[in-house]
PDB file of N, CA and C in Angstrom:
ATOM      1  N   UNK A   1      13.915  -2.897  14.045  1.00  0.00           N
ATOM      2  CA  UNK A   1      12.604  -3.490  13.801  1.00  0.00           C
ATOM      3  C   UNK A   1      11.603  -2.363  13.536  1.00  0.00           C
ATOM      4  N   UNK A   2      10.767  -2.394  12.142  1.00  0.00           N
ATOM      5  CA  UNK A   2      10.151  -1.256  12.234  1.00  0.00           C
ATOM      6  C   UNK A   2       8.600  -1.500  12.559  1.00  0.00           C
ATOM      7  N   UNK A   3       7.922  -0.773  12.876  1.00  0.00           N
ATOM      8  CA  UNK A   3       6.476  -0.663  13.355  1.00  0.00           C
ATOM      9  C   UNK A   3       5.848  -0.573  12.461  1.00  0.00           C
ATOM     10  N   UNK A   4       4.266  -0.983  12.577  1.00  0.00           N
ATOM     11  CA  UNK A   4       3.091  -0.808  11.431  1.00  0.00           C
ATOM     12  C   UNK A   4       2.937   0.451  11.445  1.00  0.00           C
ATOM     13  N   UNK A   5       3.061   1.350  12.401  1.00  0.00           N
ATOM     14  CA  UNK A   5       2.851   2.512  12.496  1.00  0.00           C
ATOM     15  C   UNK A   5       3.834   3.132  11.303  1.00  0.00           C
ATOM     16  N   UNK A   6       4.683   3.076  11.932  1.00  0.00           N
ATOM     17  CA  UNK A   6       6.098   3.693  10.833  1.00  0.00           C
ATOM     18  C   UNK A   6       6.052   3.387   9.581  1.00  0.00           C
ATOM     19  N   UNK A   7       5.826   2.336   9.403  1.00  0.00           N
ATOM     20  CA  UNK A   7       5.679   1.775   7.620  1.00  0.00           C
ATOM     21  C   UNK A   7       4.727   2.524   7.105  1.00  0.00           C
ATOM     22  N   UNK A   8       3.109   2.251   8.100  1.00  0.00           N
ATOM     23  CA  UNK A   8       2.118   2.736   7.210  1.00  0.00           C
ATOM     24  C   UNK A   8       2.152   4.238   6.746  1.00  0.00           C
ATOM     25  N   UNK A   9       3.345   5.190   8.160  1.00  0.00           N
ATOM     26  CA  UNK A   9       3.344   6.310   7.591  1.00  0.00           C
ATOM     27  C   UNK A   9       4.216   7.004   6.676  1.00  0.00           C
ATOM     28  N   UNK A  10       4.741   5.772   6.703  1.00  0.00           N
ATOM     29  CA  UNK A  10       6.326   5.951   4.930  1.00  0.00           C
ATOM     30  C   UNK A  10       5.349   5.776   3.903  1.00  0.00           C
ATOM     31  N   UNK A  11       4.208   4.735   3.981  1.00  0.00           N
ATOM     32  CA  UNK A  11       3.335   4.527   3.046  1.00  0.00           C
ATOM     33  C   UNK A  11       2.744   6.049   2.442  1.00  0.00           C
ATOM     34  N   UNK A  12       1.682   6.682   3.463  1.00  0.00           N
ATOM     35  CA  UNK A  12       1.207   7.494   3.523  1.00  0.00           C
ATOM     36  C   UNK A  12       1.803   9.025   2.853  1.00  0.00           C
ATOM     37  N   UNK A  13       3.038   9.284   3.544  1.00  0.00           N
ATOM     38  CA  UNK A  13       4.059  10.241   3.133  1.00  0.00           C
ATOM     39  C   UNK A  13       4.371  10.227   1.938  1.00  0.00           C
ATOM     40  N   UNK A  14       5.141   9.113   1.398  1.00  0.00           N
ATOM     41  CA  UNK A  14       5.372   8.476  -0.270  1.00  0.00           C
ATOM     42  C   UNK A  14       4.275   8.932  -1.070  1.00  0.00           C
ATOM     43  N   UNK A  15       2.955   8.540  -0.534  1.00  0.00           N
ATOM     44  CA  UNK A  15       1.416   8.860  -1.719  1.00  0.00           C
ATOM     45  C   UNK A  15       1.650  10.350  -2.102  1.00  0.00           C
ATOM     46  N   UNK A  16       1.521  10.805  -0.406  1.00  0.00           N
ATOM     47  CA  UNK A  16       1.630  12.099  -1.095  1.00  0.00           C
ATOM     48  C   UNK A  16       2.604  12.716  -1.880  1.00  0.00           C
ATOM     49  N   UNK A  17       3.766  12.511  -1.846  1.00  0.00           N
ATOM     50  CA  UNK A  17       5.008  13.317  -2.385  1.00  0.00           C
ATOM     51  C   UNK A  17       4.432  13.269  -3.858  1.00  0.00           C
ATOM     52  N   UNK A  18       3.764  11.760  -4.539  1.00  0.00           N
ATOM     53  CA  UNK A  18       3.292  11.770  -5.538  1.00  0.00           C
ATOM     54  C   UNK A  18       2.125  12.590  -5.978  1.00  0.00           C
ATOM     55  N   UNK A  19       1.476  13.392  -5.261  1.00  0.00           N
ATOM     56  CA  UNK A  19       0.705  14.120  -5.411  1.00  0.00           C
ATOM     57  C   UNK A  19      -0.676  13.651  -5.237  1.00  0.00           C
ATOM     58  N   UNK A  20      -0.515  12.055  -4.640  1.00  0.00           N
ATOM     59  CA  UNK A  20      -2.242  11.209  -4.637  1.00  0.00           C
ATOM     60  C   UNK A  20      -2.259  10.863  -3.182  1.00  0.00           C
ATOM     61  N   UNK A  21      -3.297  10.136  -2.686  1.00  0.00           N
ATOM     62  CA  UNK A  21      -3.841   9.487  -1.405  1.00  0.00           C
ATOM     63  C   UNK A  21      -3.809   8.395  -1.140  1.00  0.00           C
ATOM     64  N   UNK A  22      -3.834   8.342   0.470  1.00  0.00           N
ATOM     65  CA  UNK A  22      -3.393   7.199   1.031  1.00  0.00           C
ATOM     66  C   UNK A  22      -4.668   7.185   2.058  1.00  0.00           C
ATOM     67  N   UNK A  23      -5.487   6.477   1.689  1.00  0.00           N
ATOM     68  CA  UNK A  23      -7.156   6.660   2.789  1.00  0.00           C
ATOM     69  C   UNK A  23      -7.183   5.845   3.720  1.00  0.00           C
ATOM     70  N   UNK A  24      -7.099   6.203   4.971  1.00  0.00           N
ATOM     71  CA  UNK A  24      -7.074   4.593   5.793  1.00  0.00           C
ATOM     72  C   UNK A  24      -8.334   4.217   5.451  1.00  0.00           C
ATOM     73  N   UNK A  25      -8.309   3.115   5.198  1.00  0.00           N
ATOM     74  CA  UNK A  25      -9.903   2.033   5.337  1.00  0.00           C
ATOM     75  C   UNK A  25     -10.122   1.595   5.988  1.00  0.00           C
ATOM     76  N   UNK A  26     -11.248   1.732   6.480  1.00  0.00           N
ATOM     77  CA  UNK A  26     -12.093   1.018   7.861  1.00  0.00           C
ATOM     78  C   UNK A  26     -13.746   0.791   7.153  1.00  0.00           C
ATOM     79  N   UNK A  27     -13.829  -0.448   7.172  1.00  0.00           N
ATOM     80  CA  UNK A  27     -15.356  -0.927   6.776  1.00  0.00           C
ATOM     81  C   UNK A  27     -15.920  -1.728   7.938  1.00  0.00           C
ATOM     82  N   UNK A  28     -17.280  -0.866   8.063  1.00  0.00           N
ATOM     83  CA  UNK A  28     -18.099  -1.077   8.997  1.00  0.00           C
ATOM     84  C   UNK A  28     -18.494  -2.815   8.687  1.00  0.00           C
ATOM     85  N   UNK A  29     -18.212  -3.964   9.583  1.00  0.00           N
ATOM     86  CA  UNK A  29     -19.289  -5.072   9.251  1.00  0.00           C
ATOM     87  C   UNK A  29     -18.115  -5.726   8.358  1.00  0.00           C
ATOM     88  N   UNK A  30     -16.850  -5.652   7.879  1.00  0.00           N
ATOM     89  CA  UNK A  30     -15.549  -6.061   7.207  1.00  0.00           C
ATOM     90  C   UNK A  30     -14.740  -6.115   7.866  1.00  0.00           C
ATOM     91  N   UNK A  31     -14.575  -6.972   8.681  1.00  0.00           N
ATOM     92  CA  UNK A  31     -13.476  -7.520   8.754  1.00  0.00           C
ATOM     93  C   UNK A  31     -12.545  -7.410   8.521  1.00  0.00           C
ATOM     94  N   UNK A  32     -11.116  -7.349   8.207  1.00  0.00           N
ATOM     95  CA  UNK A  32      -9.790  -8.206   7.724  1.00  0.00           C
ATOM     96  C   UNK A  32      -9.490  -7.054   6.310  1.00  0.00           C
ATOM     97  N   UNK A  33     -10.050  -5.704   6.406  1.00  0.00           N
ATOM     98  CA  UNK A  33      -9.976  -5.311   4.921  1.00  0.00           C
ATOM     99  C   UNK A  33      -8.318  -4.643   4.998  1.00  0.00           C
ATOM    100  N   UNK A  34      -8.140  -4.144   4.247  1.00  0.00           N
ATOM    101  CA  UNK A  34      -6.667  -3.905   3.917  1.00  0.00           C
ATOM    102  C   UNK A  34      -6.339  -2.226   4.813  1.00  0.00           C
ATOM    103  N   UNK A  35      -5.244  -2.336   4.761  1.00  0.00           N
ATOM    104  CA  UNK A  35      -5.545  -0.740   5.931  1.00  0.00           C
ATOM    105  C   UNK A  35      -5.530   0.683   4.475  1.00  0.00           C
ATOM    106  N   UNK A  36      -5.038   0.444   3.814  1.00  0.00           N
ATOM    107  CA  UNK A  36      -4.776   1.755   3.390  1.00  0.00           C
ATOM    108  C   UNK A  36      -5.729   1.391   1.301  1.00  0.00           C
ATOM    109  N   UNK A  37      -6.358   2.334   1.377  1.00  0.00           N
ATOM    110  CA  UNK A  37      -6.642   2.697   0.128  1.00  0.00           C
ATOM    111  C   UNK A  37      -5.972   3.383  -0.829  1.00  0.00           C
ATOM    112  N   UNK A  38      -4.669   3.522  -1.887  1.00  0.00           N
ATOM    113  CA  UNK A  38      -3.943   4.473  -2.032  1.00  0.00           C
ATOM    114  C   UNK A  38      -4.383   4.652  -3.464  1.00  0.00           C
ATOM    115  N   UNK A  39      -4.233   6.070  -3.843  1.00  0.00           N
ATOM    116  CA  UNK A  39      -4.979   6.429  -5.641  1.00  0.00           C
ATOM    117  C   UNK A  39      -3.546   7.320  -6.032  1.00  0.00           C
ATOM    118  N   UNK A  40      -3.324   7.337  -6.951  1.00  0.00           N
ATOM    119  CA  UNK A  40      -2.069   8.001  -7.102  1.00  0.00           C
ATOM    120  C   UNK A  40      -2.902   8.480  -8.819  1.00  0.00           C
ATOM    121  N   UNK A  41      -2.207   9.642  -9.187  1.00  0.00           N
ATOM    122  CA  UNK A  41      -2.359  10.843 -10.192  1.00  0.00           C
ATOM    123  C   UNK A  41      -2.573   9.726 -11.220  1.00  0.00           C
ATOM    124  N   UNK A  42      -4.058   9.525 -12.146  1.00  0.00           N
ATOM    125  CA  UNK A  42      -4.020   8.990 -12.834  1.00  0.00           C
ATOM    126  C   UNK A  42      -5.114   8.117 -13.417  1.00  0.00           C
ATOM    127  N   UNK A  43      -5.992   7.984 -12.211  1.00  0.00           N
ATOM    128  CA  UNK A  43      -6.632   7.448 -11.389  1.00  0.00           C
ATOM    129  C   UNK A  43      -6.297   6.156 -10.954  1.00  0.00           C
ATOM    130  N   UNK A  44      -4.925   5.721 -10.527  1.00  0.00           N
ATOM    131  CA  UNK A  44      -4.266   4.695 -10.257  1.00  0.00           C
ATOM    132  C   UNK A  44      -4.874   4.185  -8.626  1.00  0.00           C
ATOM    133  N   UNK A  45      -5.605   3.103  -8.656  1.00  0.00           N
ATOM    134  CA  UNK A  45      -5.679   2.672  -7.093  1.00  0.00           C
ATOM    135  C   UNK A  45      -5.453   1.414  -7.085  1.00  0.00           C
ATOM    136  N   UNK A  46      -4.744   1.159  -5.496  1.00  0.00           N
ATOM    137  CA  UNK A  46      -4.090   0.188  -4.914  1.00  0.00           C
ATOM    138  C   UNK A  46      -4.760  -0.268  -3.755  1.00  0.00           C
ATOM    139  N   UNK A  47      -4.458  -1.525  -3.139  1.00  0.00           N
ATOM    140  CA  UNK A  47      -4.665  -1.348  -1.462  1.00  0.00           C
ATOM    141  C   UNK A  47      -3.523  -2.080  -1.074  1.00  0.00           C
ATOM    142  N   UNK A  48      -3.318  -1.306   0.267  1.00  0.00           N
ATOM    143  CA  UNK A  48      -2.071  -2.040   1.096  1.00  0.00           C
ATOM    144  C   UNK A  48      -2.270  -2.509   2.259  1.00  0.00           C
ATOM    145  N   UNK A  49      -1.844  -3.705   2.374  1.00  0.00           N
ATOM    146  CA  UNK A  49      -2.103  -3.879   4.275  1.00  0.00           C
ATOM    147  C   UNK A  49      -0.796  -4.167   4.782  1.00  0.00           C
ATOM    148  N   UNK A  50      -0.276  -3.269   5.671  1.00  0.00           N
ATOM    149  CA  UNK A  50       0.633  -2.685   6.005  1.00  0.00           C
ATOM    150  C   UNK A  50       0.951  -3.666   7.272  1.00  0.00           C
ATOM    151  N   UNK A  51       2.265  -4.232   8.055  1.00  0.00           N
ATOM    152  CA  UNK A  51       2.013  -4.778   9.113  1.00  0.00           C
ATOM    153  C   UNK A  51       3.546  -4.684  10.034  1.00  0.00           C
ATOM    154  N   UNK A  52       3.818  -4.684  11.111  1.00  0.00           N
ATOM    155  CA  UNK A  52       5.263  -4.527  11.997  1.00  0.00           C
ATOM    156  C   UNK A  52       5.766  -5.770  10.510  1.00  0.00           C
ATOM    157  N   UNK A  53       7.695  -5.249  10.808  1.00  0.00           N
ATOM    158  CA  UNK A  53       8.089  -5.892  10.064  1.00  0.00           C
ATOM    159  C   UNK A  53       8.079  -7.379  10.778  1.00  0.00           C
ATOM    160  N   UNK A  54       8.350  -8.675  10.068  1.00  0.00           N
ATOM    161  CA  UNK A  54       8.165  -9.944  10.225  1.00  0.00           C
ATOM    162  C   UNK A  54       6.981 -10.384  10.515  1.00  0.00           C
ATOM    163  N   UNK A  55       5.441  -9.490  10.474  1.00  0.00           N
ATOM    164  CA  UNK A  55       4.487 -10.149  10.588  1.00  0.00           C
ATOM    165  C   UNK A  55       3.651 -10.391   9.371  1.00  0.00           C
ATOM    166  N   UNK A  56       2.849 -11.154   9.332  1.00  0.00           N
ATOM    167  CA  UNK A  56       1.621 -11.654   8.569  1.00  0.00           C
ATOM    168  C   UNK A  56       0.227 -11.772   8.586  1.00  0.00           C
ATOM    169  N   UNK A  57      -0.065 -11.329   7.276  1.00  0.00           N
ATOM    170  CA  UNK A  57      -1.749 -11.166   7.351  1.00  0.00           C
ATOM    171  C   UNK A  57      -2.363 -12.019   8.326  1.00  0.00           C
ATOM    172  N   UNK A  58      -3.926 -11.591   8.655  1.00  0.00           N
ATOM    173  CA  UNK A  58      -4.264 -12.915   9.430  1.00  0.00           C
ATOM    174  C   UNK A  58      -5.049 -14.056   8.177  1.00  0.00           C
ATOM    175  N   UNK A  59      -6.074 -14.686   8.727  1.00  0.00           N
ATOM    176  CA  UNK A  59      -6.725 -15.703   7.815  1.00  0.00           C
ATOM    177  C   UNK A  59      -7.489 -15.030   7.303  1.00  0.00           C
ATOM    178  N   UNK A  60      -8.341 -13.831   8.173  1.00  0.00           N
ATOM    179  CA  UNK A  60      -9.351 -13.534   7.716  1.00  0.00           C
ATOM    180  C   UNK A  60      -8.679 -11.976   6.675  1.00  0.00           C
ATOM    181  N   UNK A  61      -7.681 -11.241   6.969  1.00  0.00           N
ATOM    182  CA  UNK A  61      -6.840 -10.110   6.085  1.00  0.00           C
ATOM    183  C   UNK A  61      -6.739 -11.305   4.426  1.00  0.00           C
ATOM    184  N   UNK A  62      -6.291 -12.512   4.611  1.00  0.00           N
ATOM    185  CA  UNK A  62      -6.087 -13.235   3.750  1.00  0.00           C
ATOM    186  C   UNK A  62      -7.551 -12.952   2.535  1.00  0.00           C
ATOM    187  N   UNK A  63      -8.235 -13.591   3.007  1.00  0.00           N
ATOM    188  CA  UNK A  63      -9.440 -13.816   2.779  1.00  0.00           C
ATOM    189  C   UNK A  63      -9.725 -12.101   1.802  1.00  0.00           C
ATOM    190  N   UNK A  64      -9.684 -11.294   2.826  1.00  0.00           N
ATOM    191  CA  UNK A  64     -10.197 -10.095   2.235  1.00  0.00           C
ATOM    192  C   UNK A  64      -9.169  -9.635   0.873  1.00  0.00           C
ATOM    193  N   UNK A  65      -8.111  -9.878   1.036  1.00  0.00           N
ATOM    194  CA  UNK A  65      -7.176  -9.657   0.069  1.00  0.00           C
ATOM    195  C   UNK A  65      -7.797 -10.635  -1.240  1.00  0.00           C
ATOM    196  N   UNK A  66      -8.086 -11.645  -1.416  1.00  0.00           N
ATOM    197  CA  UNK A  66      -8.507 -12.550  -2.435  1.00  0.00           C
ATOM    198  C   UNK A  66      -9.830 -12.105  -2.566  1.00  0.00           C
ATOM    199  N   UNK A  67     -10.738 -11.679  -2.230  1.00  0.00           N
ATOM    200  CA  UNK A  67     -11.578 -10.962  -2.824  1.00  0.00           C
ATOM    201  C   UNK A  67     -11.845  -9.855  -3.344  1.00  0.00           C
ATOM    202  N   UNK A  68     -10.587  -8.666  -3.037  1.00  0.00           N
ATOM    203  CA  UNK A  68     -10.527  -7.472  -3.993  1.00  0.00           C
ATOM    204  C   UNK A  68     -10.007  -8.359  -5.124  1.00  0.00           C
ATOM    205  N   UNK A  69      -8.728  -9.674  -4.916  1.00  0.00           N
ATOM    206  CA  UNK A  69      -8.056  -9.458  -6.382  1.00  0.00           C
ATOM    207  C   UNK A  69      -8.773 -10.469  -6.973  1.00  0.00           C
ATOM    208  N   UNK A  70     -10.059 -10.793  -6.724  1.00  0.00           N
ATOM    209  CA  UNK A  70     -10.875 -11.471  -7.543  1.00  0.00           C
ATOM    210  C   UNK A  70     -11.916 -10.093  -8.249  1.00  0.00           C
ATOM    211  N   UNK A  71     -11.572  -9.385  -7.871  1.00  0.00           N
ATOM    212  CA  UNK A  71     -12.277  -8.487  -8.290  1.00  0.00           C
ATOM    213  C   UNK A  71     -11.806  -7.576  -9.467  1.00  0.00           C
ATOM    214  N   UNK A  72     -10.373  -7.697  -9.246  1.00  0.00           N
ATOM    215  CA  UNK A  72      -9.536  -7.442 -10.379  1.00  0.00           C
ATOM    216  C   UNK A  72      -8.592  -6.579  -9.671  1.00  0.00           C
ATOM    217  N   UNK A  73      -8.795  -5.979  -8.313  1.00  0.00           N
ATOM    218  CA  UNK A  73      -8.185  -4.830  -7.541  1.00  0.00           C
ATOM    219  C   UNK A  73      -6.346  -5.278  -7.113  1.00  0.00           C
ATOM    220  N   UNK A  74      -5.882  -4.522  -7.205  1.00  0.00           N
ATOM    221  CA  UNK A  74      -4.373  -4.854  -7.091  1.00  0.00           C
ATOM    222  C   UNK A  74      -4.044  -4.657  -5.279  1.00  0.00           C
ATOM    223  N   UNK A  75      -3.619  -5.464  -4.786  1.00  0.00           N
ATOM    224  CA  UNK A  75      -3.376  -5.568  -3.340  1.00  0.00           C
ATOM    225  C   UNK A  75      -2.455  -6.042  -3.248  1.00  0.00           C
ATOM    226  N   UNK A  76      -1.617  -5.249  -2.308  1.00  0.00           N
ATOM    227  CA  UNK A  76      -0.407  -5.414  -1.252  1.00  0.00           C
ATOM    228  C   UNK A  76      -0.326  -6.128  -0.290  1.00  0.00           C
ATOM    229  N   UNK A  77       0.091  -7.186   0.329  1.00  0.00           N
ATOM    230  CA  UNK A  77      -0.024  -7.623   1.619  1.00  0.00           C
ATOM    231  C   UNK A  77       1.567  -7.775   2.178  1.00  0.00           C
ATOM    232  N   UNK A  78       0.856  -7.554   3.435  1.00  0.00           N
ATOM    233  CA  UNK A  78       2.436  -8.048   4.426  1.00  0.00           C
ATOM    234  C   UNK A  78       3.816  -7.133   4.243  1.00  0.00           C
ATOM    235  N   UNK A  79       3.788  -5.878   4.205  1.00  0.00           N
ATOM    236  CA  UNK A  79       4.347  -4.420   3.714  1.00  0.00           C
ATOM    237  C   UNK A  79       4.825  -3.955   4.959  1.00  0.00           C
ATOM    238  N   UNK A  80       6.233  -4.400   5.497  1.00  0.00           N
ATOM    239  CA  UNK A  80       6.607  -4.419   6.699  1.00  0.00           C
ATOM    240  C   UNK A  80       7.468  -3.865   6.940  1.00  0.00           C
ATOM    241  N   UNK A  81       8.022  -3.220   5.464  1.00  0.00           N
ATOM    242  CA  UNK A  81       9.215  -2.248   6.017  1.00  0.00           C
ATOM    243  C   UNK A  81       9.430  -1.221   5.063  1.00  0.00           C
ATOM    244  N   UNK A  82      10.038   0.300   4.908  1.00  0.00           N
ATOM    245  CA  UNK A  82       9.902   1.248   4.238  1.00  0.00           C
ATOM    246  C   UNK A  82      10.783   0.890   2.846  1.00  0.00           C
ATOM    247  N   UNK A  83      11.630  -0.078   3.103  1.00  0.00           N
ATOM    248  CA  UNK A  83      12.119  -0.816   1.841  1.00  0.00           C
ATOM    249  C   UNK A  83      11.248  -1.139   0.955  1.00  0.00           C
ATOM    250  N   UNK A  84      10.004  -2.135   1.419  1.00  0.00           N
ATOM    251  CA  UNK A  84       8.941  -2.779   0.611  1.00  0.00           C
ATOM    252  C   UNK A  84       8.166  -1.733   0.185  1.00  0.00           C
ATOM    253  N   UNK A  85       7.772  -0.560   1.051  1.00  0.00           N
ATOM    254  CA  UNK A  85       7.032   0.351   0.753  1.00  0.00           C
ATOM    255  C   UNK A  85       7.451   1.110  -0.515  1.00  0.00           C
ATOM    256  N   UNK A  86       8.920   1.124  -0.933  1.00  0.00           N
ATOM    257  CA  UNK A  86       9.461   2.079  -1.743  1.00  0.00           C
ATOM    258  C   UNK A  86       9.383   0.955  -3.027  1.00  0.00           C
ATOM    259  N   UNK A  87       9.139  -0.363  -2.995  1.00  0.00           N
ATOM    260  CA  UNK A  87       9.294  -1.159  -4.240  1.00  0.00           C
ATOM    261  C   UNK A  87       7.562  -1.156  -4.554  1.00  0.00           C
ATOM    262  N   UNK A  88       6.820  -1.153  -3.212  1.00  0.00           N
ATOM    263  CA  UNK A  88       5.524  -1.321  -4.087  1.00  0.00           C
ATOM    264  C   UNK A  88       5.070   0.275  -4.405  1.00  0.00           C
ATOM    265  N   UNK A  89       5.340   1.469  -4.114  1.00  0.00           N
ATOM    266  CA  UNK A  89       5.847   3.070  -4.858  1.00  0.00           C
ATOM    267  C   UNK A  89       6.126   2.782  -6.651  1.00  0.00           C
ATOM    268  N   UNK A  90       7.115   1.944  -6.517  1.00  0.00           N
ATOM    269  CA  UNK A  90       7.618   1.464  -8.068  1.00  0.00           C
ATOM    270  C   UNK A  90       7.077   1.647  -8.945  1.00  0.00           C
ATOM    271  N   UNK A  91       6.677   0.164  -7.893  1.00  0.00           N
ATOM    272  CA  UNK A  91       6.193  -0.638  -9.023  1.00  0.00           C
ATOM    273  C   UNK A  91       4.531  -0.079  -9.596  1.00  0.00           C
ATOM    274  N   UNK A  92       4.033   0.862  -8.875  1.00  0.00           N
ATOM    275  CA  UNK A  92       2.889   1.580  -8.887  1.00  0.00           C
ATOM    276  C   UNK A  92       2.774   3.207  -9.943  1.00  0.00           C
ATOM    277  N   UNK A  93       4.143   3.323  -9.755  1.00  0.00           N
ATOM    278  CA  UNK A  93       4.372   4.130 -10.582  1.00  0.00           C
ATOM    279  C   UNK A  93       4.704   3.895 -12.056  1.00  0.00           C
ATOM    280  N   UNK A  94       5.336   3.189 -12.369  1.00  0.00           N
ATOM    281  CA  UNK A  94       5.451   2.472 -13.454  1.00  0.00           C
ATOM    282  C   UNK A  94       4.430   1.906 -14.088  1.00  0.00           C
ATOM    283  N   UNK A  95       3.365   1.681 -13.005  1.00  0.00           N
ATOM    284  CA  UNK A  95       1.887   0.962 -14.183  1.00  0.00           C
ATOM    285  C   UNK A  95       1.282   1.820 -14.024  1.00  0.00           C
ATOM    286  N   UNK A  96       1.132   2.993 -13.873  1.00  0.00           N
ATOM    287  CA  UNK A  96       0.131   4.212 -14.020  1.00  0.00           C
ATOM    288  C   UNK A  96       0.923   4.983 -14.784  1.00  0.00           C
ATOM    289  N   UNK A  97       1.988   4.708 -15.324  1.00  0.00           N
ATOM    290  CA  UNK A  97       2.686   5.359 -16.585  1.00  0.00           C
ATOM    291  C   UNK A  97       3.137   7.026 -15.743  1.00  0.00           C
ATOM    292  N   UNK A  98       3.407   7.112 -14.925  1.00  0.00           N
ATOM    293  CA  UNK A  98       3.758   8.760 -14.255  1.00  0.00           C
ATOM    294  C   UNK A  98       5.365   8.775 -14.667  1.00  0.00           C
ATOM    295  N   UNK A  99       5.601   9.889 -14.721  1.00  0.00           N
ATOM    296  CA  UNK A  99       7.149  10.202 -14.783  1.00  0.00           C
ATOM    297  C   UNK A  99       7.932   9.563 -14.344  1.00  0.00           C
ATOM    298  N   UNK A 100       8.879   9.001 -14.217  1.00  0.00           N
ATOM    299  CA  UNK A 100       9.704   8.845 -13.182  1.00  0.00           C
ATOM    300  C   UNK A 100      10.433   9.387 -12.427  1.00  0.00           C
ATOM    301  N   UNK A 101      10.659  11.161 -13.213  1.00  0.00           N
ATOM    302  CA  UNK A 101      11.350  11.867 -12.324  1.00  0.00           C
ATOM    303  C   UNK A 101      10.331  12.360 -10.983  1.00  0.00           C
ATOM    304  N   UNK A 102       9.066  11.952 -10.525  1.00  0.00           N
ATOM    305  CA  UNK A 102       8.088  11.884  -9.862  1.00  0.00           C
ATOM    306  C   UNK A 102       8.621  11.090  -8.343  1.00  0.00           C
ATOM    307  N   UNK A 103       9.039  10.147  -8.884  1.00  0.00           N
ATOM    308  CA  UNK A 103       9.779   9.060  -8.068  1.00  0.00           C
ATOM    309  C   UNK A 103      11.034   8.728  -7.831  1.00  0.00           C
ATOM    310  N   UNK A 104      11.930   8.999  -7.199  1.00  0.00           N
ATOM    311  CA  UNK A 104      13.178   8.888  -7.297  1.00  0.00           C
ATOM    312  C   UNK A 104      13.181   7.933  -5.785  1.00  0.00           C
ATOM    313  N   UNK A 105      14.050   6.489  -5.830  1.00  0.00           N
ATOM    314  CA  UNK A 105      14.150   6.111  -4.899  1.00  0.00           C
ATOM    315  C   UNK A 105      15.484   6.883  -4.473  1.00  0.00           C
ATOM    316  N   UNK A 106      15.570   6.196  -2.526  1.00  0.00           N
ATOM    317  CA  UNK A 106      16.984   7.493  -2.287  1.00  0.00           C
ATOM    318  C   UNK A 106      17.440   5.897  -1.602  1.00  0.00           C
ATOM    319  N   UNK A 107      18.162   5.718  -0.584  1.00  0.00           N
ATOM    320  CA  UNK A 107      19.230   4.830  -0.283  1.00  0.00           C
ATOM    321  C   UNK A 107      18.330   4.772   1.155  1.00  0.00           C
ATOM    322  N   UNK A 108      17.602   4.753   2.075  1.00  0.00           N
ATOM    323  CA  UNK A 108      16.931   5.006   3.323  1.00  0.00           C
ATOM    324  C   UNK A 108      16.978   3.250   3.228  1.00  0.00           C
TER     325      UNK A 108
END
């Protein structure tokens, strides 16, 4: 069973190998916002909300998630294990057009 902790820091680790950031977010007076801000080489940004595996956003994480992607912002939710972490890596890499030899998934 893996931890939010652990995920978020496969999250974190992954940004960097790519050479970009992984910002925790914390908004003063916000509620429910997503934990991690990530920008990858390109000016590619994401947000992820990262959580122990088998859990789920709350109502109000919900909420905040539908208002970045009404905004047009690309968000992650419910990212519970270093598996998911390495598909939304991908799939992030692939729409910011970066190398792929940048990214190599491994078997973990």
């Amino acid at each position: 069973m893996e931890s939010e902790k652990d995920t978020e820091a496969h999250l974190r680790d992954e940004i960097k190998k790519l050479g970009g950031k992984a910002y925790k977010f914390v908004s003063p007076g916000q509620t429910g916002v997503p934990d991690r801000i990530c920008i990858l080489p390109g000016g590619r940004i994401f947000f992820v909300e990262t959580k122990s595996e088998g859990k789920k956003s709350t109502d109000k994480q919900r909420q905040q998630q539908e208002r970045l992607r009404a905004l047009g912002c690309t968000v992650y939710a419910d990212i519970d294990t270093k598996a998911k972490v390495r598909e939304v890596i991908s799939n992030e890499v692939q729409a910011a057009r970066l190398p792929g030899v940048l990214y190599q998934q491994d078997s973990h």
